[in-house]
Protein backbone atom coordinates (compact mmCIF):
# COMPACT_ATOMS: atom_id res chain seq x y z
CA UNK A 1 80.87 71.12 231.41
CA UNK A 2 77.56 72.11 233.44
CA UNK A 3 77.55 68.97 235.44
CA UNK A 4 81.24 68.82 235.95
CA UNK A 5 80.97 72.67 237.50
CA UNK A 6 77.82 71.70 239.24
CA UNK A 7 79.65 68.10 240.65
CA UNK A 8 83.04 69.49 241.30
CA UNK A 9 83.96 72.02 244.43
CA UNK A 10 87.35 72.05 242.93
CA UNK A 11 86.59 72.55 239.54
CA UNK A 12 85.22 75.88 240.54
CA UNK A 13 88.06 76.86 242.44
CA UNK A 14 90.65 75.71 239.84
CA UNK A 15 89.28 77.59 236.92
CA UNK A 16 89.53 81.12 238.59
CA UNK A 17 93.04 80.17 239.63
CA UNK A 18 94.41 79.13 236.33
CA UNK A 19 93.45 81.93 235.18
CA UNK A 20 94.86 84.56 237.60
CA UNK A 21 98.48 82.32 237.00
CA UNK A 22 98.14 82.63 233.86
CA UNK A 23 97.21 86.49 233.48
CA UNK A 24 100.05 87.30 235.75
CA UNK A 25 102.86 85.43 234.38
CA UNK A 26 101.86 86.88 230.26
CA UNK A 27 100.75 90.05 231.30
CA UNK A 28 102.77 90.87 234.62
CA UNK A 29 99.80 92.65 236.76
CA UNK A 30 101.65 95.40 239.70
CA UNK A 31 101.51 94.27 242.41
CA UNK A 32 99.14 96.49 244.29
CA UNK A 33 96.39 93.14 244.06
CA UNK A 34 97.51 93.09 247.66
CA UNK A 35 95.12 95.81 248.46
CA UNK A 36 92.51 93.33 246.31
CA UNK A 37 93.66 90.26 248.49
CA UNK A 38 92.55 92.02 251.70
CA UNK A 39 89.52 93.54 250.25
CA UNK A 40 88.35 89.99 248.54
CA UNK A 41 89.35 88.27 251.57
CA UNK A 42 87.50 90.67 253.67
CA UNK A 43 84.04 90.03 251.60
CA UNK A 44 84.89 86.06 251.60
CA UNK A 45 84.21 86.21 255.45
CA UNK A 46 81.09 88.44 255.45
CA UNK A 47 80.35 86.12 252.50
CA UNK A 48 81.02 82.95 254.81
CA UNK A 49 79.26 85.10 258.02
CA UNK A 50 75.71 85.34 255.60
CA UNK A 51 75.43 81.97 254.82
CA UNK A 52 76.44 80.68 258.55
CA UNK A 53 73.30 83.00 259.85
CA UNK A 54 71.49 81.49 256.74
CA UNK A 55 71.10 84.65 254.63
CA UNK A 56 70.91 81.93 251.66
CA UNK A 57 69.85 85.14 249.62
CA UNK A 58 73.14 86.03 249.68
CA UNK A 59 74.82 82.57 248.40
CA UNK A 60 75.65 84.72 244.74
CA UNK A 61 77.84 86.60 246.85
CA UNK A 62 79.51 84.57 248.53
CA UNK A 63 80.52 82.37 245.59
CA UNK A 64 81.59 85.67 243.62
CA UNK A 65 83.90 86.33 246.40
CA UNK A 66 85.17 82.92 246.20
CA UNK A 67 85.83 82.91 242.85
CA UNK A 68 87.50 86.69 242.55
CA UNK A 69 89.79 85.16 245.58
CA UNK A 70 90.90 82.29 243.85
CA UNK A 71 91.71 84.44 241.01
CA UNK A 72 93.43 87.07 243.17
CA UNK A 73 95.48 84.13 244.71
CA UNK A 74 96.80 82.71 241.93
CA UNK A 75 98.32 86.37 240.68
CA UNK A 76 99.70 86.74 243.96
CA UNK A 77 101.15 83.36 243.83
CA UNK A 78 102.90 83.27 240.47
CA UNK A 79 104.08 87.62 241.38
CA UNK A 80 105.91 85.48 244.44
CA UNK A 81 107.31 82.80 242.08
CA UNK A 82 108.60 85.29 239.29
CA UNK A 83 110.55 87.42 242.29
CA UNK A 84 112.44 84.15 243.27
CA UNK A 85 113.54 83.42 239.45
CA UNK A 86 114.05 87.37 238.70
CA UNK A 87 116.49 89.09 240.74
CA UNK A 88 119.21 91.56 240.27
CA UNK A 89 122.15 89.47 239.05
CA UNK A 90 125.07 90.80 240.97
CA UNK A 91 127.36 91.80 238.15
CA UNK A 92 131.45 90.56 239.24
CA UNK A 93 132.85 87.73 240.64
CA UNK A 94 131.04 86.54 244.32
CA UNK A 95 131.83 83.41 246.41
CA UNK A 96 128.41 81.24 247.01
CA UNK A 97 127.42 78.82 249.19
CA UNK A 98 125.32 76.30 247.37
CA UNK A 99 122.93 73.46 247.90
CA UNK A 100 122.87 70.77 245.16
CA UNK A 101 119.80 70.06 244.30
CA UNK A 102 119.70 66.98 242.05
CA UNK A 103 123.06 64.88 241.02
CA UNK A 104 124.99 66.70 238.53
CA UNK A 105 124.21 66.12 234.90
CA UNK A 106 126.85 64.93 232.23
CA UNK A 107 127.09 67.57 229.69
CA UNK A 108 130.03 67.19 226.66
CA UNK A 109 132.59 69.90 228.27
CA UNK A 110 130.94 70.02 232.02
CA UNK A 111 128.76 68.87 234.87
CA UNK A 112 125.65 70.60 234.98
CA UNK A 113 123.92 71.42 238.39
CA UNK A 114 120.57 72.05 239.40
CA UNK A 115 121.62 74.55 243.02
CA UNK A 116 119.84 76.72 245.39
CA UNK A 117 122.10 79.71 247.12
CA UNK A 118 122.36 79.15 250.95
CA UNK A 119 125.30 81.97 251.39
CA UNK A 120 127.50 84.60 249.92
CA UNK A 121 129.26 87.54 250.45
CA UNK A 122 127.69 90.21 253.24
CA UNK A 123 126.98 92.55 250.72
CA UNK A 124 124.77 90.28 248.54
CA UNK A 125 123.40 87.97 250.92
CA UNK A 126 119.57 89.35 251.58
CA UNK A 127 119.84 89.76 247.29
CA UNK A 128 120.85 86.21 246.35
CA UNK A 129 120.21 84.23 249.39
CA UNK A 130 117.59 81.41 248.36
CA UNK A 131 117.61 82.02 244.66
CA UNK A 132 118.16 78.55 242.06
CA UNK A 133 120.52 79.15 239.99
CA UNK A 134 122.48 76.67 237.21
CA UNK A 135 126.04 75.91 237.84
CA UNK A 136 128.99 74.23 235.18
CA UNK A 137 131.51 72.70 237.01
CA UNK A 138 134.58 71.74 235.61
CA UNK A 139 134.76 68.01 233.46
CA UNK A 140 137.13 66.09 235.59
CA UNK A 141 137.86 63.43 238.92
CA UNK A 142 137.34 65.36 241.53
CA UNK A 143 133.86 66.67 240.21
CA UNK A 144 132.75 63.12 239.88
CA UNK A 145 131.52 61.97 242.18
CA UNK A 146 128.85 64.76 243.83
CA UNK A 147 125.42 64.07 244.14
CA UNK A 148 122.28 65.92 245.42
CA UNK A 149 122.61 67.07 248.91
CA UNK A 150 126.16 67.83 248.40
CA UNK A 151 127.12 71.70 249.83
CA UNK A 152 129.85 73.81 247.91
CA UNK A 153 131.59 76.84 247.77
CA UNK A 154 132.12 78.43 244.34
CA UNK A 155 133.65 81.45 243.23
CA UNK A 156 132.03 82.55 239.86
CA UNK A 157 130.12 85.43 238.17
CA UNK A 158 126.77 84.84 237.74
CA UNK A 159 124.58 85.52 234.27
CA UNK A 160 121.19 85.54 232.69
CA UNK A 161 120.90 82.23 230.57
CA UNK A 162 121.86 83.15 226.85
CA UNK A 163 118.97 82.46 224.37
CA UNK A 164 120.52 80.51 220.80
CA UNK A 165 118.66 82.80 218.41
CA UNK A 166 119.10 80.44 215.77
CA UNK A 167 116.65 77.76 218.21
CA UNK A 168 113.01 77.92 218.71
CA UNK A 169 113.32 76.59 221.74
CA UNK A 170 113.44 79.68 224.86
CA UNK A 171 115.94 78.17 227.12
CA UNK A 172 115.57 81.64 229.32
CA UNK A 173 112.40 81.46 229.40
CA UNK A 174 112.36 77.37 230.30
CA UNK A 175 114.51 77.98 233.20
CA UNK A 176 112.37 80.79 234.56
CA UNK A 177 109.43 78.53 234.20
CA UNK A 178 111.59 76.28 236.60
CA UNK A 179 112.32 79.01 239.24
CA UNK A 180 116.05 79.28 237.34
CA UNK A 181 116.98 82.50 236.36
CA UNK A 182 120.72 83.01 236.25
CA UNK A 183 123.71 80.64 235.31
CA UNK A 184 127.33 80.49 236.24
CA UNK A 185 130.41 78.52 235.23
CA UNK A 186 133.26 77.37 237.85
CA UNK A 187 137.02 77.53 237.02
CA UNK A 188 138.80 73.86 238.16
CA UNK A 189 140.30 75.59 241.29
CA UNK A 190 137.19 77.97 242.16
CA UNK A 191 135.18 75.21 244.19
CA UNK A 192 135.33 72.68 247.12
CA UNK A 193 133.21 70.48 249.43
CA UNK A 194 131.83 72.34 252.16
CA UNK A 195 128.73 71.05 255.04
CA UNK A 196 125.59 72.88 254.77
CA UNK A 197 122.16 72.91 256.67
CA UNK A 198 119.14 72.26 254.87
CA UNK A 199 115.64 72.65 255.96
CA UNK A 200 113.02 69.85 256.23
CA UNK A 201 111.59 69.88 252.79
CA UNK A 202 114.84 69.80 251.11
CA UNK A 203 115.70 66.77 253.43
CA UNK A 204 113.14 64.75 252.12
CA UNK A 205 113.89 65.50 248.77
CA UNK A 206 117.57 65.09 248.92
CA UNK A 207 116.79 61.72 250.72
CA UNK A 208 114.27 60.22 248.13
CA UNK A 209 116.84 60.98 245.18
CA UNK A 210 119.58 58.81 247.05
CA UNK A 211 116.77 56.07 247.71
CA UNK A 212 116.78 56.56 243.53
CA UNK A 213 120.80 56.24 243.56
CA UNK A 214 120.45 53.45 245.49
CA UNK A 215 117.49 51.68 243.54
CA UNK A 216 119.75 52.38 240.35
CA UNK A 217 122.90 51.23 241.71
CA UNK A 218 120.36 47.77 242.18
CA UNK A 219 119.19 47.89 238.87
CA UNK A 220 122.42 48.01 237.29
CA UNK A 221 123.86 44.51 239.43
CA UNK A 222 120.60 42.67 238.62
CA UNK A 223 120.65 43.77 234.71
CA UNK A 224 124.59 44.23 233.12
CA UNK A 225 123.48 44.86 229.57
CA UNK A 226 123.82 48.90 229.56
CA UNK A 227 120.87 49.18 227.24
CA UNK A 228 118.55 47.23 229.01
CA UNK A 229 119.27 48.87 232.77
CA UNK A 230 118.90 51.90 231.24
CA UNK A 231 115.27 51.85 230.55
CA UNK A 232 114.49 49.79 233.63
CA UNK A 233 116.09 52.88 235.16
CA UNK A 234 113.74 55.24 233.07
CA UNK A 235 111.05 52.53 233.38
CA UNK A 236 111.08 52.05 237.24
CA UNK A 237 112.72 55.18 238.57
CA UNK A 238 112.15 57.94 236.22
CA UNK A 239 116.17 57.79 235.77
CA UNK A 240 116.88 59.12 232.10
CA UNK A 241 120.72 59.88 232.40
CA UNK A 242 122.09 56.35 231.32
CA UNK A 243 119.20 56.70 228.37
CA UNK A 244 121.61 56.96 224.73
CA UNK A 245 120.63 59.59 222.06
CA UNK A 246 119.32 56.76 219.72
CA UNK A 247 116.84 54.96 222.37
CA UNK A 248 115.24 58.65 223.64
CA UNK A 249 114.77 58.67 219.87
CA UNK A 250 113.24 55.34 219.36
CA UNK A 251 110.85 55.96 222.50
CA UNK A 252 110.08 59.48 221.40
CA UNK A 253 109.42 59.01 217.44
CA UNK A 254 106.99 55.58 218.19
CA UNK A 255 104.72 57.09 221.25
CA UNK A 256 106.38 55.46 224.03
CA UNK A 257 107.93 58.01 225.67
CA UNK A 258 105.00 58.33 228.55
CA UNK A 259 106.25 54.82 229.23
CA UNK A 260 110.09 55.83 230.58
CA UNK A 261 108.43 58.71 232.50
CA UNK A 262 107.21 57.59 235.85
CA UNK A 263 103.87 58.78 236.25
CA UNK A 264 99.91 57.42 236.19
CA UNK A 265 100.23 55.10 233.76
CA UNK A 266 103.32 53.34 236.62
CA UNK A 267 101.30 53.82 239.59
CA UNK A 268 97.96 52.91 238.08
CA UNK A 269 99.72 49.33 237.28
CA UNK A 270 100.86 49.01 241.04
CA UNK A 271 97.56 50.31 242.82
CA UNK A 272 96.12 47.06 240.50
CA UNK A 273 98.69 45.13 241.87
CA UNK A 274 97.83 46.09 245.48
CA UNK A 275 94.09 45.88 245.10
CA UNK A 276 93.86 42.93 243.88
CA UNK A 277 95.86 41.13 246.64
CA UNK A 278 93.65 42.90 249.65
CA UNK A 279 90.83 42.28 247.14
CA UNK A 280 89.99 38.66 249.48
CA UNK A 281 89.22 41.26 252.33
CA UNK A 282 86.78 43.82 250.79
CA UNK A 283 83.95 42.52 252.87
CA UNK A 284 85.48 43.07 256.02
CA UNK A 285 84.60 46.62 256.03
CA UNK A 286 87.43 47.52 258.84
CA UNK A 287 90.60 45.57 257.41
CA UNK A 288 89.73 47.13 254.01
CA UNK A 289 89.74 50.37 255.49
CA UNK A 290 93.39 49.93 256.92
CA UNK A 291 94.22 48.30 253.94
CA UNK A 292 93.49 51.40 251.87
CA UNK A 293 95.52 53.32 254.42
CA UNK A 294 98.32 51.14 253.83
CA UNK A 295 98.01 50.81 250.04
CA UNK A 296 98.23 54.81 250.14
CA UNK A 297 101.73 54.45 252.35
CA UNK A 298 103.31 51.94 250.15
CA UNK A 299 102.65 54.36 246.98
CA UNK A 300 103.72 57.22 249.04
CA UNK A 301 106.71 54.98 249.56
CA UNK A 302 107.20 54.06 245.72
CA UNK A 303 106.77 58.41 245.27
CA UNK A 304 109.63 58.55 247.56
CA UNK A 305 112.02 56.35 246.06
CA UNK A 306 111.52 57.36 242.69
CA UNK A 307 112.91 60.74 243.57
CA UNK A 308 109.83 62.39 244.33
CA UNK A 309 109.53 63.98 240.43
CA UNK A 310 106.55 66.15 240.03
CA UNK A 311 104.64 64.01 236.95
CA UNK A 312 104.58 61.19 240.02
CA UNK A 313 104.08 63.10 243.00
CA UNK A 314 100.36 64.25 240.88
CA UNK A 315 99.57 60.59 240.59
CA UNK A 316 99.51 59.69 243.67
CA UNK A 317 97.79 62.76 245.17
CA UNK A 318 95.67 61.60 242.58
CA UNK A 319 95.06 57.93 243.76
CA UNK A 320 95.39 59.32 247.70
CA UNK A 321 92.13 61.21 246.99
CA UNK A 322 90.67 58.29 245.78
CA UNK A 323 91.41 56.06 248.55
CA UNK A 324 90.97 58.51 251.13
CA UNK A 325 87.35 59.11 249.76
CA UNK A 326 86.85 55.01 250.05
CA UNK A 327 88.23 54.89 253.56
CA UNK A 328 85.25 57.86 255.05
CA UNK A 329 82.86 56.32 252.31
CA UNK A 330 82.10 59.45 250.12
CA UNK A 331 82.53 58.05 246.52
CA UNK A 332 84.48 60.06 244.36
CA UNK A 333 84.14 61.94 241.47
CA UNK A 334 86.85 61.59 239.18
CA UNK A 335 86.66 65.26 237.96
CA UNK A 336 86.67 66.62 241.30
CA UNK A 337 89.44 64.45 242.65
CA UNK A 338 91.61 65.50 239.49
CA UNK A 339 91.01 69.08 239.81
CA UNK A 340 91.90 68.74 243.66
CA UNK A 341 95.10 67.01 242.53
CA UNK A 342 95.99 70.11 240.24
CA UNK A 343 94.54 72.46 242.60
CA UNK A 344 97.11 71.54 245.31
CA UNK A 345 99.99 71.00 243.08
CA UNK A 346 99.73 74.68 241.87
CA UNK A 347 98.97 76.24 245.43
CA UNK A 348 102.53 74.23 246.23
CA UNK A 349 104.54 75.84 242.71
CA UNK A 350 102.54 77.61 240.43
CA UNK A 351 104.59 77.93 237.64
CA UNK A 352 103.77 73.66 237.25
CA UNK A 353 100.75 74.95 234.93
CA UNK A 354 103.73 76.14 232.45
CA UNK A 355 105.24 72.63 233.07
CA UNK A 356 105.25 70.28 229.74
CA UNK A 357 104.76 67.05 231.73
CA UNK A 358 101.97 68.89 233.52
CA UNK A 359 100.31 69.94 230.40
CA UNK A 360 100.56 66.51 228.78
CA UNK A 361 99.83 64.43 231.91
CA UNK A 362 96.04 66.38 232.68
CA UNK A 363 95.15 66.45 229.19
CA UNK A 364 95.60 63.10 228.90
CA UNK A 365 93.77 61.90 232.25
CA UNK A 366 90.90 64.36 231.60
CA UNK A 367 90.54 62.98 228.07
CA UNK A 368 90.83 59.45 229.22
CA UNK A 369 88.08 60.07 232.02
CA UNK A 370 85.49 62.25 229.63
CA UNK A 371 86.12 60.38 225.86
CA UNK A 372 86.94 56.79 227.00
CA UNK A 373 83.55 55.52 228.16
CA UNK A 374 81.90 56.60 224.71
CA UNK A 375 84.66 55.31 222.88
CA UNK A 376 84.66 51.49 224.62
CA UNK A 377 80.32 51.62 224.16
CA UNK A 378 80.89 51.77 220.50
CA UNK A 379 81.34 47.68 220.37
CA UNK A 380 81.08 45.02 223.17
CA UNK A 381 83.65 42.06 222.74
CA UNK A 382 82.78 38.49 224.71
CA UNK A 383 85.89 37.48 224.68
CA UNK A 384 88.33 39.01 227.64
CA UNK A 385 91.08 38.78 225.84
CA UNK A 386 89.71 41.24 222.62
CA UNK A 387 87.96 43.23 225.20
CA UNK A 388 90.82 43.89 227.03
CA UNK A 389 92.67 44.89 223.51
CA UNK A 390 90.25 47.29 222.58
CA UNK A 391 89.54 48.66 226.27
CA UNK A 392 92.96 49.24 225.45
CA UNK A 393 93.25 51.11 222.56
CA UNK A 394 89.97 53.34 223.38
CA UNK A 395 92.16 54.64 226.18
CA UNK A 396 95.31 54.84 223.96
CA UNK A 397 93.43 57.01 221.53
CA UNK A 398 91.64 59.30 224.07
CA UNK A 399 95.08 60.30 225.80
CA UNK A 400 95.95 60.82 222.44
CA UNK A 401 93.17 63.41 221.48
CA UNK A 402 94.30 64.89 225.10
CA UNK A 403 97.89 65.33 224.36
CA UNK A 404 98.61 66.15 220.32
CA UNK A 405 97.77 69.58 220.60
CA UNK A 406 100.29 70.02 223.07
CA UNK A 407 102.85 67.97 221.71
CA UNK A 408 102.35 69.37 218.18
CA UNK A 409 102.18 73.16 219.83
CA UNK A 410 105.86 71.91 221.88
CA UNK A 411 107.48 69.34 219.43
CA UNK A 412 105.94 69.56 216.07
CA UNK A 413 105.43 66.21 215.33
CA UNK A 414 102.87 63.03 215.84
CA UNK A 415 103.62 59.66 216.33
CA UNK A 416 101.84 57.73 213.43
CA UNK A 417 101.99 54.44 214.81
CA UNK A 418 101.07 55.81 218.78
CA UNK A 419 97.87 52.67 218.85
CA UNK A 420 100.09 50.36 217.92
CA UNK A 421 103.17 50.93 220.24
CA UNK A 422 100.51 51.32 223.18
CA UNK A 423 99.41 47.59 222.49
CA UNK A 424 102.82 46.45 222.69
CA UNK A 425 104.60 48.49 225.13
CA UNK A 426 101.86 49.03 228.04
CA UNK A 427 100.97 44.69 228.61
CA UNK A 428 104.79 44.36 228.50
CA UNK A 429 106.04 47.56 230.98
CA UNK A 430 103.18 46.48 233.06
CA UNK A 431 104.75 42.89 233.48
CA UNK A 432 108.24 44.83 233.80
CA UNK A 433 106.60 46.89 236.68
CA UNK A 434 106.21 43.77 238.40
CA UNK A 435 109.36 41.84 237.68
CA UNK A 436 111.75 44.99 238.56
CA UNK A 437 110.20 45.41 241.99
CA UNK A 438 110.29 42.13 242.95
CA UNK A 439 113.70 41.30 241.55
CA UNK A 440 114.98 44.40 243.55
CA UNK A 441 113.63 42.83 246.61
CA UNK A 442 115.41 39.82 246.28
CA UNK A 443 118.55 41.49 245.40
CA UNK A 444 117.88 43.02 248.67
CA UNK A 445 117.20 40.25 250.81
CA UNK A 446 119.88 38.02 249.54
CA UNK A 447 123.12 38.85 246.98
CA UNK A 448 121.78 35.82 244.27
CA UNK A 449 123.50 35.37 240.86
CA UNK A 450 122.74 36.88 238.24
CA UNK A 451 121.34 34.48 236.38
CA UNK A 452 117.99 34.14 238.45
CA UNK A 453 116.93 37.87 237.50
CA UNK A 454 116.36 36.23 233.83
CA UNK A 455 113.08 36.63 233.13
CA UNK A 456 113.67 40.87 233.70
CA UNK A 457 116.48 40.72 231.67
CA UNK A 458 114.14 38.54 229.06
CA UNK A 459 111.57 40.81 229.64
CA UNK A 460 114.01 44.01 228.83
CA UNK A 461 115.20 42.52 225.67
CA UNK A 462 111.96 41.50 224.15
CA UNK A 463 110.65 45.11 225.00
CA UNK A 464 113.67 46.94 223.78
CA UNK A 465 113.44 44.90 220.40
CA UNK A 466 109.54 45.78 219.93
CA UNK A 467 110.39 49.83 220.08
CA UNK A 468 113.04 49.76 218.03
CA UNK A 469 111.36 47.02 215.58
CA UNK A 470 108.51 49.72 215.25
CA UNK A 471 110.73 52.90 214.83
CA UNK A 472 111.95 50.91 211.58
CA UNK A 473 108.76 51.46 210.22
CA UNK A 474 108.35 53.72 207.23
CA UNK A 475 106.41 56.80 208.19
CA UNK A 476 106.13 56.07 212.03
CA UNK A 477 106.34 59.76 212.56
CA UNK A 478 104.56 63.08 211.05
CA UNK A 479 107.22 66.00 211.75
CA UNK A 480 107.16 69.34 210.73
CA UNK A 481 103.44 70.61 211.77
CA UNK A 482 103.88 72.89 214.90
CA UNK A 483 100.99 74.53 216.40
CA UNK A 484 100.31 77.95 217.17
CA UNK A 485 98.43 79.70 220.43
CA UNK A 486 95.76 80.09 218.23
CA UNK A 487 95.57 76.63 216.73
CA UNK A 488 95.98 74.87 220.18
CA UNK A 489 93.15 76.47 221.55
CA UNK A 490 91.42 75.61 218.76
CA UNK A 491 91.81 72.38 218.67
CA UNK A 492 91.15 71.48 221.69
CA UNK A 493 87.82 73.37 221.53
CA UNK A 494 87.05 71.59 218.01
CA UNK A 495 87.42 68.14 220.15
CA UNK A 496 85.17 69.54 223.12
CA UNK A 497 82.33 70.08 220.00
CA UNK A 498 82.88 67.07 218.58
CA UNK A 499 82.49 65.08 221.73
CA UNK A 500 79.37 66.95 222.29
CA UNK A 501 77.97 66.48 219.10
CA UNK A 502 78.67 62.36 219.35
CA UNK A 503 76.72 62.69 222.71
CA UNK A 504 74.12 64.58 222.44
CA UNK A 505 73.45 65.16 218.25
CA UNK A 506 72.39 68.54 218.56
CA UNK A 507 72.97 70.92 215.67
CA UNK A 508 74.23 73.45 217.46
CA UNK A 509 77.39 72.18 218.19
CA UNK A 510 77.56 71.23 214.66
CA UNK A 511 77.79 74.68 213.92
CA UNK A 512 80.23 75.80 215.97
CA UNK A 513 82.60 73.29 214.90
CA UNK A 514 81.93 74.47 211.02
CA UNK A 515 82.46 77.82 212.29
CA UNK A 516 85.89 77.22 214.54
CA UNK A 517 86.98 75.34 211.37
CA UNK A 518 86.23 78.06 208.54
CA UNK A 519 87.61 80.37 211.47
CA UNK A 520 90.68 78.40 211.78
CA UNK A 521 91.16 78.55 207.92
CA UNK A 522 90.45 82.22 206.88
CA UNK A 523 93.65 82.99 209.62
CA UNK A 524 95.94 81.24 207.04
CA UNK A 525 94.62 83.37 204.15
């Protein structure tokens, strides 16, 4: 942890910040840390003046300051977020003026949709005006056939989200965690169409989820079985609406559910792809420097058209810092560059630290990057192919250290058979991840038969067959076992020690982990 502080800038800056997000948003600080924001910020730059007149005595302060600011920052920030997603719900019937954020979602008795207020009534307008809220529109025609971008005008009463006290699951509090924090449902007559402005940012977005229509609407021509498009559509896009109840299941229960979200693991497999055809001009120092610059566009690009989700919009800020370190040769350091990654996405939204995906997707990079190299040292293999299988499963089982504590604290259950499905599914999604974007192209260029796009559709059936082959396996999945606060912390900190005692065999850490563990079992008593 020294060296990673002492190597990483933003390590240093993330940890203060974390915290002060996650302080305010348990604890709810008042707001008079704006008085602390302008006396930190005031220090920072006396701070900043010392050590540009080389007062180098005075470097403690100046990374104090830094630190408290951070902090202070990231209470501000989520104080900011919480007022957007708690608001004084006006209490009758109001007409809005809404901007659909995302196509609506099928529900059994409704369409469910994801909106942001752009007007109202004059005497609730400075209350409600930008707030996301959740509409249910009516189940028929004429509701159809919206999509994000879409601008309506409802007449409805809105509501605080009701909690299902028989649930464990905190729908309220989910939806505040995703700036959400009232609800409304739309009589068949109390809506229509109407045009709305939108501002740049919600441009873009609105544009890259019809690039993910369109990419869909692709998908589905070049592959007709239903079951098959669907998790090319999951696979390629991030698209999990056409996913049935049964294959979420089959994904979920084996450990291949990080494979039908579009994340690292997707753009990792196409950053390959495009390094190793510019690979023939790494010696010519310029081309490979406007080849990095253009490998960065095209997964910009792929960011875009996947519908700019936030679990792939952190991979490629991810990668960007890598290549953009390459390009002005300064060679990264892969703690730094992932706590820059987080570090921006939570200056951008905050409340992403409370994200599931977020939590799941760090945790597994940072156990990948920390535990994998020990783990693949432990035997050398001369042949490729068995040293690609176990480079393979080291990695599968690191993630997998990184991410049960979550997904035991969230889900409460453990996917037996998670090495396994990894050395089946990720060799076979990685040659779908090739197939789908080419086939698309070709679809593209030229309306061919459907026959030629066999060898996706081959692909699609072999991989479907696998997962659900493997969910019929007896004891594929441990349910039942949910974590507490207490026991996710503690886990996590048993697997730092025990890391640290494989490394370095000092006794010390020994002892802490004996003492975490007899810590961790007195609580039950």
């Amino acid at each position: 942890m020294n060296v990673i502080l002492c190597h990483s800038a933003f390590w240093r800056l993330l940890l203060p910040l974390v915290s002060g997000i996650t302080l305010q948003f348990y604890w709810r600080l008042p707001f008079m840390v704006c008085h602390g924001v302008i006396l930190l910020l005031s220090l920072f730059i006396l701070a900043c003046i010392f050590i540009f007149l080389k007062k180098y005595s005075l470097r403690g302060l100046f990374g104090t300051t830094l630190f408290c600011f951070s902090f202070v920052t990231g209470v501000v920030l989520v104080t900011c977020s919480l007022n957007d997603s708690k608001w004084e719900i006006p209490p009758e019937d109001h007409n809005y003026t809404v901007l659909l954020l995302e196509d609506p979602v099928l529900k059994p008795r409704s369409r469910m949709c994801k909106a942001c207020i752009a007007g109202s009534d004059d005497s609730i307008f400075n209350q409600v005006a930008g707030k996301k809220i959740i509409l249910y529109l009516p189940l028929n025609s004429s509701t159809e056939h919206l999509k994000s971008g879409d601008g309506i005008s409802v007449k409805t009463t809105l509501k605080k989200p009701d909690q299902n006290k028989d649930s464990e699951f905190n729908y309220a509090d989910y939806l505040e965690k995703q700036g959400f924090a009232a609800v409304g449902y739309v009589r068949k007559n109390n809506w229509r169409l109407q045009e709305i402005s939108m501002d740049f940012i919600d441009r873009i977005k609105i544009k890259g989820l019809r690039s993910q229509n369109y990419i869909i609407h692709i998908i589905k021509e070049i592959i007709p079985e239903e079951k098959n498009s669907s998790i090319a559509e999951a696979l390629f896009v991030g698209y999990k609406s056409d996913l049935s109840p049964e294959l979420k299941s089959a994904f979920a229960e084996t450990g291949a559910a990080h494979i039908l979200a579009v994340s690292g693991l997707h753009l990792s497999i196409l950053f390959t792809a495009l390094c190793l055809i510019v690979a023939p001009f790494n010696n010519i120092s310029y081309l490979n420097q406007i080849f990095r610059i253009l490998i960065i566009l095209l997964l910009w690009f792929f960011t875009f058209i996947t519908g700019l989700s936030p679990s792939i919009v952190r991979a490629c800020v991810m990668t960007s810092f890598f290549c953009i370190g390459i390009v002005i040769n300064r060679k990264s350091f892969t703690m730094n560059v992932l706590a820059a990654s987080a570090l921006f996405m939570l200056l951008y939204n905050p409340l992403y630290l409370f994200d599931v995906g977020f939590q799941l997707s760090y945790g597994a990079v940072i156990a990948i990057v920390l535990i994998n190299p020990y783990l693949v040292k432990i035997k050398e293999f001369k042949s490729k192919i068995s040293g690609y299988f176990w480079e393979l499963s080291c990695v599968s089982i690191a993630a997998q250290l990184g991410t049960t504590p979550v997904s035991m604290f969230y889900f409460g259950q453990f996917p037996a058979i998670f090495l396994l499905t990894n050395i089946f599914a990720i060799p076979i999604s990685g040659v779908l991840l090739i197939l789908l974007p080419l086939s698309i192209l070709l679809r593209i260029i030229y309306d061919f038969p459907t026959f030629i796009f066999f060898p996706v559709n081959i692909s699609l059936d072999f991989f479907v067959s696998g997962i659900e082959m493997l969910n019929n396996i007896p004891f594929s999945i441990i349910k039942g076992i949910r974590f507490d606060m207490w026991l996710l912390i503690n886990s996590y900190l048993c697997i730092y020690l025990i890391f640290k005692l494989i490394k370095n065999r000092q006794p010390h850490y020994l002892y802490a982990l004996v003492f975490l563990v007899v810590l961790q079992v007195f609580s039950y008593l």
